[in-house]
N, C-alpha and C. Protein backbone atom coordinates (compact mmCIF):
# COMPACT_ATOMS: atom_id res chain seq x y z
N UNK A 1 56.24 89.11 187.57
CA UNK A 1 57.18 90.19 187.68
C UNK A 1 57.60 90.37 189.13
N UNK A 2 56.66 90.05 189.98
CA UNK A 2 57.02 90.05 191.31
C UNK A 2 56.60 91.97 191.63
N UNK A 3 56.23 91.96 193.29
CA UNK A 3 55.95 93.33 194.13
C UNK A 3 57.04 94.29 193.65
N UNK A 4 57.97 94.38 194.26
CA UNK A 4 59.62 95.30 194.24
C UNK A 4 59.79 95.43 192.75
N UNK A 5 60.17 94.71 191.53
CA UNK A 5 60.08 95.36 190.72
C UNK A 5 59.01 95.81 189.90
N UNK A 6 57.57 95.75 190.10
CA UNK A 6 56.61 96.74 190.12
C UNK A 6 56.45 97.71 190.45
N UNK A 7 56.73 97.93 191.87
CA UNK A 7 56.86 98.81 192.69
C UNK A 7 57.72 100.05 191.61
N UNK A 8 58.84 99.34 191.52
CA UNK A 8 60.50 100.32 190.76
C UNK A 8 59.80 100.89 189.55
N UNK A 9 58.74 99.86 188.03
CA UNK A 9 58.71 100.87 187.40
C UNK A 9 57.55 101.29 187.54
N UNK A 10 56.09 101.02 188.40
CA UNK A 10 54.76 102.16 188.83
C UNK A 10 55.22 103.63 189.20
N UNK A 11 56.33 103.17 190.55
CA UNK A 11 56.39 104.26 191.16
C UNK A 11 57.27 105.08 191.29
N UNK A 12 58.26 105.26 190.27
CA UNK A 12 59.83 105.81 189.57
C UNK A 12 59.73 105.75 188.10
N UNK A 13 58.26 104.98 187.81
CA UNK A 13 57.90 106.06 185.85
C UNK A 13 59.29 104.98 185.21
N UNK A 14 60.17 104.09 185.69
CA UNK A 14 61.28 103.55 184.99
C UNK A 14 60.81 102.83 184.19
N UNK A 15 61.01 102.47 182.77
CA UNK A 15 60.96 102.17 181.86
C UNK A 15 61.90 100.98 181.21
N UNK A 16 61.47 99.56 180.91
CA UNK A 16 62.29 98.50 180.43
C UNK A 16 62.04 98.12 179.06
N UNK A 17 63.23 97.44 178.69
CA UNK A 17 63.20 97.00 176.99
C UNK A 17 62.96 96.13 176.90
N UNK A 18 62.75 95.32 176.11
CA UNK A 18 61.89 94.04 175.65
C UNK A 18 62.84 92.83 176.32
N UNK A 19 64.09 92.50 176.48
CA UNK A 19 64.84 91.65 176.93
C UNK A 19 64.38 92.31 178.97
N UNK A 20 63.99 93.58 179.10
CA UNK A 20 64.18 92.96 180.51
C UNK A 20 62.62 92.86 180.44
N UNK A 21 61.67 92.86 179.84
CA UNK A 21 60.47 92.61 180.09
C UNK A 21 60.03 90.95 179.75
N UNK A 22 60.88 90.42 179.35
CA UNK A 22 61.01 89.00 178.84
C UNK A 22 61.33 88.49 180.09
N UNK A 23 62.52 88.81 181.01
CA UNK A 23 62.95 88.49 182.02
C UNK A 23 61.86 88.72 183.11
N UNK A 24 61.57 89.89 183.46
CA UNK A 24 60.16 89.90 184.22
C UNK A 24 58.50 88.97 183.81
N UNK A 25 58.74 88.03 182.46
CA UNK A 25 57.94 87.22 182.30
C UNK A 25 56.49 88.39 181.93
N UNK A 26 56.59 89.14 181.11
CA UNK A 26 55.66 89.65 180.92
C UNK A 26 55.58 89.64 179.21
N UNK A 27 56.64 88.71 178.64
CA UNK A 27 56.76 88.05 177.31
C UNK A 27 56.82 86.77 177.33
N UNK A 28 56.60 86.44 176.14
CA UNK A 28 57.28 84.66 176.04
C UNK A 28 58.41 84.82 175.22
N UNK A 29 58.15 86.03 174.26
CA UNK A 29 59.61 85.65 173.34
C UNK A 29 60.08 86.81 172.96
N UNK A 30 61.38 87.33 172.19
CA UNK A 30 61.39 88.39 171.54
C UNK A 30 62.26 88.26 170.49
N UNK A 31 61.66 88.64 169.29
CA UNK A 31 62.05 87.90 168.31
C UNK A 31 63.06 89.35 167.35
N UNK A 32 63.96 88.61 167.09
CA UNK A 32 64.84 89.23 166.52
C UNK A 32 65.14 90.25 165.11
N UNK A 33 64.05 88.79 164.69
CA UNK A 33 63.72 90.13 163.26
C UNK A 33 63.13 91.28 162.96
N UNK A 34 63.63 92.23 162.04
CA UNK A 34 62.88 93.53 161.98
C UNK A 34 62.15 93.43 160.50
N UNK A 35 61.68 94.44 160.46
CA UNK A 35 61.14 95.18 158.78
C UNK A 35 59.75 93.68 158.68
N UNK A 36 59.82 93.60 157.22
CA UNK A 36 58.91 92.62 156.88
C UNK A 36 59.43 90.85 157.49
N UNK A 37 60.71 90.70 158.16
CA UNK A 37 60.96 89.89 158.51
C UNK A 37 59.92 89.22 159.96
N UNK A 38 59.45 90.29 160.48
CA UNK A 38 59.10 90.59 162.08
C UNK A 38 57.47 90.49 161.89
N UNK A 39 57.31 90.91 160.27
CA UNK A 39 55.90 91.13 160.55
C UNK A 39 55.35 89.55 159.57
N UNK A 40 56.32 88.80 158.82
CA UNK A 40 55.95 87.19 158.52
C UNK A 40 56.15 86.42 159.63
N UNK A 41 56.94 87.09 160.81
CA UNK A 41 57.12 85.93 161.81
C UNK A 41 55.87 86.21 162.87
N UNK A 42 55.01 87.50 162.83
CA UNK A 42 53.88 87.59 163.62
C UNK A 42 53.00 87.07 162.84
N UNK A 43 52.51 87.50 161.53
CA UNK A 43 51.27 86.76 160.89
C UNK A 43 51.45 85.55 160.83
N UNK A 44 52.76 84.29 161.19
CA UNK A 44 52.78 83.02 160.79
C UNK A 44 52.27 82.33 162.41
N UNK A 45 52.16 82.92 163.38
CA UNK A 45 52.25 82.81 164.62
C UNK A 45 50.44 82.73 165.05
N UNK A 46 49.90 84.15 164.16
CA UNK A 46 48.94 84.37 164.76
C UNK A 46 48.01 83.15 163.51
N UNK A 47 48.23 83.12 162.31
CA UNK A 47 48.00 82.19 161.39
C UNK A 47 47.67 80.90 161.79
N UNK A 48 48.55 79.93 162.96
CA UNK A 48 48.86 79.25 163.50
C UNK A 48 47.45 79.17 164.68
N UNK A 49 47.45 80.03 165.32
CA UNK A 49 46.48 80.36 165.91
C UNK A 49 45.02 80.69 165.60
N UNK A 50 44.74 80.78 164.75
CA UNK A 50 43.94 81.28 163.68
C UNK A 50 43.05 79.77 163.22
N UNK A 51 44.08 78.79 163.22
CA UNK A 51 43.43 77.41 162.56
C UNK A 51 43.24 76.44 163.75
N UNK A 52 43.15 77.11 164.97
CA UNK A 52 42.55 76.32 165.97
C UNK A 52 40.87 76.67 165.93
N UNK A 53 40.44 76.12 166.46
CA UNK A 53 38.66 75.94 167.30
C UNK A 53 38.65 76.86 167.95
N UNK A 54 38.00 77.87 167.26
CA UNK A 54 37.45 78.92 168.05
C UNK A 54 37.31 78.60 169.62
N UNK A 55 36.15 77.75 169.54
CA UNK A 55 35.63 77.24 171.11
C UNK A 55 36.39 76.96 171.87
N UNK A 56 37.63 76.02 171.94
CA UNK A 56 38.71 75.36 171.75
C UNK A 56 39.68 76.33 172.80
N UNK A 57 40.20 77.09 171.79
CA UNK A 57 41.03 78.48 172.63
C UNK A 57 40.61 79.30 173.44
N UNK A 58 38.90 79.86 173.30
CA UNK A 58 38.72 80.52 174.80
C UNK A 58 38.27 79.82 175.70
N UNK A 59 37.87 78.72 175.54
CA UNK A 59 37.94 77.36 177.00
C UNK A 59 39.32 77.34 177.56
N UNK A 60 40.36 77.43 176.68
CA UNK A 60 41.44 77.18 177.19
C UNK A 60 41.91 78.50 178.00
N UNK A 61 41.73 79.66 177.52
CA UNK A 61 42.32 80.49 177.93
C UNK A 61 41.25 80.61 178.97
N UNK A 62 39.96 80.68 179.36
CA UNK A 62 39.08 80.73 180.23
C UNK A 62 40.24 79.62 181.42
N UNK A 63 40.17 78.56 181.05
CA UNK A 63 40.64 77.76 182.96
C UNK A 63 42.24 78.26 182.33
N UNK A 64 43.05 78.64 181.87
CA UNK A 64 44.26 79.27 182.44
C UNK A 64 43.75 80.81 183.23
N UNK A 65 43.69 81.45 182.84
CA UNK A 65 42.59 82.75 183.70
C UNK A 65 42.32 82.13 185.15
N UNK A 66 41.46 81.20 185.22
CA UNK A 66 40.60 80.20 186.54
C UNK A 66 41.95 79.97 187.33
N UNK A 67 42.86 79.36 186.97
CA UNK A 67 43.98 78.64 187.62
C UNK A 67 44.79 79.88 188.51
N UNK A 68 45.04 81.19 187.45
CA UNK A 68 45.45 82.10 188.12
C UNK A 68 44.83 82.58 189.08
N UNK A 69 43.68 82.93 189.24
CA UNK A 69 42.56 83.46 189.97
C UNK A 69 43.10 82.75 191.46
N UNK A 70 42.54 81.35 190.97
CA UNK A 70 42.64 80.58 192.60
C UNK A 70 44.20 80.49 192.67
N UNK A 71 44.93 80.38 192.13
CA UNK A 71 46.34 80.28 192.94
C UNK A 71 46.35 81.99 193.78
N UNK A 72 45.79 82.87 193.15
CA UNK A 72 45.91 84.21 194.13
C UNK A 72 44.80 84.34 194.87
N UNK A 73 43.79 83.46 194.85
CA UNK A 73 42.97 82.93 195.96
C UNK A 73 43.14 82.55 197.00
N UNK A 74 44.42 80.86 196.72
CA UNK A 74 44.61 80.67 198.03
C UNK A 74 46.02 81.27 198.52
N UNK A 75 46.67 81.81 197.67
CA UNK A 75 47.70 82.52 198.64
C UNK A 75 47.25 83.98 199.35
N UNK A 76 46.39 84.67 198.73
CA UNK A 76 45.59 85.26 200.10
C UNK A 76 44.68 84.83 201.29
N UNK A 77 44.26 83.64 200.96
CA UNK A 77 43.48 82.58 201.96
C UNK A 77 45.09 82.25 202.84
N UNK A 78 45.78 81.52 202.53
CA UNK A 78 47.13 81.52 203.52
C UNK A 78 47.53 82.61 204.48
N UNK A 79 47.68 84.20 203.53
CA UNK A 79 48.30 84.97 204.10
C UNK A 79 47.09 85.08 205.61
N UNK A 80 45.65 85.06 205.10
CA UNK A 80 44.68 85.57 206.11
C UNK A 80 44.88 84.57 207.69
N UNK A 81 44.84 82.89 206.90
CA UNK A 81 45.14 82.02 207.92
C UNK A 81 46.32 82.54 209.16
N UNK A 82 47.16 82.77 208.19
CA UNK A 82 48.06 82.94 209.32
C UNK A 82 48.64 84.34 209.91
N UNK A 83 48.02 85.30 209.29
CA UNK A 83 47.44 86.56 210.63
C UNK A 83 46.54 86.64 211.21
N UNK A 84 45.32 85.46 211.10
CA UNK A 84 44.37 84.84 211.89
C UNK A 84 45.03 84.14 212.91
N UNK A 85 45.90 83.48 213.30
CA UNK A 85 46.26 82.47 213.74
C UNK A 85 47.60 83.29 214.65
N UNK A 86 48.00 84.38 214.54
CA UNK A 86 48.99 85.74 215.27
C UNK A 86 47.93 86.27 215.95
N UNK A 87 47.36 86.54 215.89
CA UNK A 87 45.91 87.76 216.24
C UNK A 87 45.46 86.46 217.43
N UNK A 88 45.07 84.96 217.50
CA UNK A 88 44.53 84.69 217.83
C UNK A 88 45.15 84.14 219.12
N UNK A 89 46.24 84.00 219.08
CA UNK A 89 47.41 83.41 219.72
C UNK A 89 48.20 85.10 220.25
N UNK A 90 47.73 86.15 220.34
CA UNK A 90 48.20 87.34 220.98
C UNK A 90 47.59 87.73 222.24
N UNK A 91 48.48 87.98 223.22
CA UNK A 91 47.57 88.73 224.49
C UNK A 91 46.48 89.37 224.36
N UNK A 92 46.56 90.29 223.35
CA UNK A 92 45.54 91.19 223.56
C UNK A 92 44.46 90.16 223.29
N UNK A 93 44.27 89.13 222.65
CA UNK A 93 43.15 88.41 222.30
C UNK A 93 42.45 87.90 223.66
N UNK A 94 43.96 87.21 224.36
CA UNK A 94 43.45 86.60 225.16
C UNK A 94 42.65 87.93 226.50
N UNK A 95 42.95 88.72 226.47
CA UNK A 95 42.70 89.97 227.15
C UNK A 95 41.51 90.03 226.86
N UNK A 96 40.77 90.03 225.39
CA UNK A 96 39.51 90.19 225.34
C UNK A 96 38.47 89.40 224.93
N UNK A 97 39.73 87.88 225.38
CA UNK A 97 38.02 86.42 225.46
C UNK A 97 38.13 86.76 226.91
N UNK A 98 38.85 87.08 228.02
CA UNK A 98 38.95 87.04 228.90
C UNK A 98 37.88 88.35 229.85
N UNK A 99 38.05 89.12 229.09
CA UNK A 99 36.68 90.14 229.34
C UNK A 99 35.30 90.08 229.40
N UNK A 100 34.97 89.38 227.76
CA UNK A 100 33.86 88.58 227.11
C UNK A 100 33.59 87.97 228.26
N UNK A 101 34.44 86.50 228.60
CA UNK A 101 33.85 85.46 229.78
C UNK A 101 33.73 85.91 231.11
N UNK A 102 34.13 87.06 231.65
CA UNK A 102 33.84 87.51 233.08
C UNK A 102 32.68 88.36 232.72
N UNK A 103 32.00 89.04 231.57
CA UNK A 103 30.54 89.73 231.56
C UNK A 103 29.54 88.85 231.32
N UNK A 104 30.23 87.63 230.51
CA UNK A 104 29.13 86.41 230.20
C UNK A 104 28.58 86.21 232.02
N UNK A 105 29.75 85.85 232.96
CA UNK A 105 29.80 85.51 233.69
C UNK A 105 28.74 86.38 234.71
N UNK A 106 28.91 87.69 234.60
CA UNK A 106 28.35 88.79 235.94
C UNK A 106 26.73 88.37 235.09
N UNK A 107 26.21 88.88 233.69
CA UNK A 107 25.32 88.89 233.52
C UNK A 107 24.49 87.44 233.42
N UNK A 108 25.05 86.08 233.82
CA UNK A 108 24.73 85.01 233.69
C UNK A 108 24.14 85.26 235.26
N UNK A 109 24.59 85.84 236.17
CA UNK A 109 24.74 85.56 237.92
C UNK A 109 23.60 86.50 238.04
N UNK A 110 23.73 88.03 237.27
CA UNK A 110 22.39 88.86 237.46
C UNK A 110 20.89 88.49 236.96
N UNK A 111 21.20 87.11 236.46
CA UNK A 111 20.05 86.73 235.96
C UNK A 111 19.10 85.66 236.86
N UNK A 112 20.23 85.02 237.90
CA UNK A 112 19.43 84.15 238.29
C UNK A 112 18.86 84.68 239.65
């Protein structure tokens, strides 16, 4: 669905219909029929589903789960890299290895 339009309906209570919630990918489908039409096209679906391997489907759905996890794993591992890598490469940093090595320095000299 993406940040911004999360943001729009968490925090403005706005409310979408099944075609824009399809579009935000928070469906796969939306199916057209109503009455008993809607409810043979869900039991034939879940039916379908139904005659797989138990074991089978929550393995599967277990590493789709896994896959998501680490893809928002390493795109927070990225984001960290590289405000690690701003921070490290900023004056002020260098300001305070530069502090660090002149006390390393006095208390290295008061020692000998």
């Amino acid at each position: 669905m993406g940040r911004l339009k999360a943001n729009e309906l968490l925090l403005l209570g706005k409310t979408f219909n099944a075609t824009e919630a399809l579009q935000a990918n928070l469906l796969n489908e939306v199916f057209e029929e109503t009455g008993q039409q809607f409810t043979d096209k869900v039991f034939a679906i879940a039916k379908k589903m139904a005659s797989f391997p138990v074991q089978a489907l929550q393995l599967s759905k277990k590493l789709l789960k896994n896959q998501q996890r680490m893809a928002l794993l390493e795109q927070c591992n990225e984001a960290e890299v590289l405000l690690l890598g701003e921070r490290w490469a900023s004056s002020e940093c260098m300001e305070a290895v530069m502090q660090f090595l002149s006390r390393a320095r006095t208390s290295k000299k008061a020692n000998l």
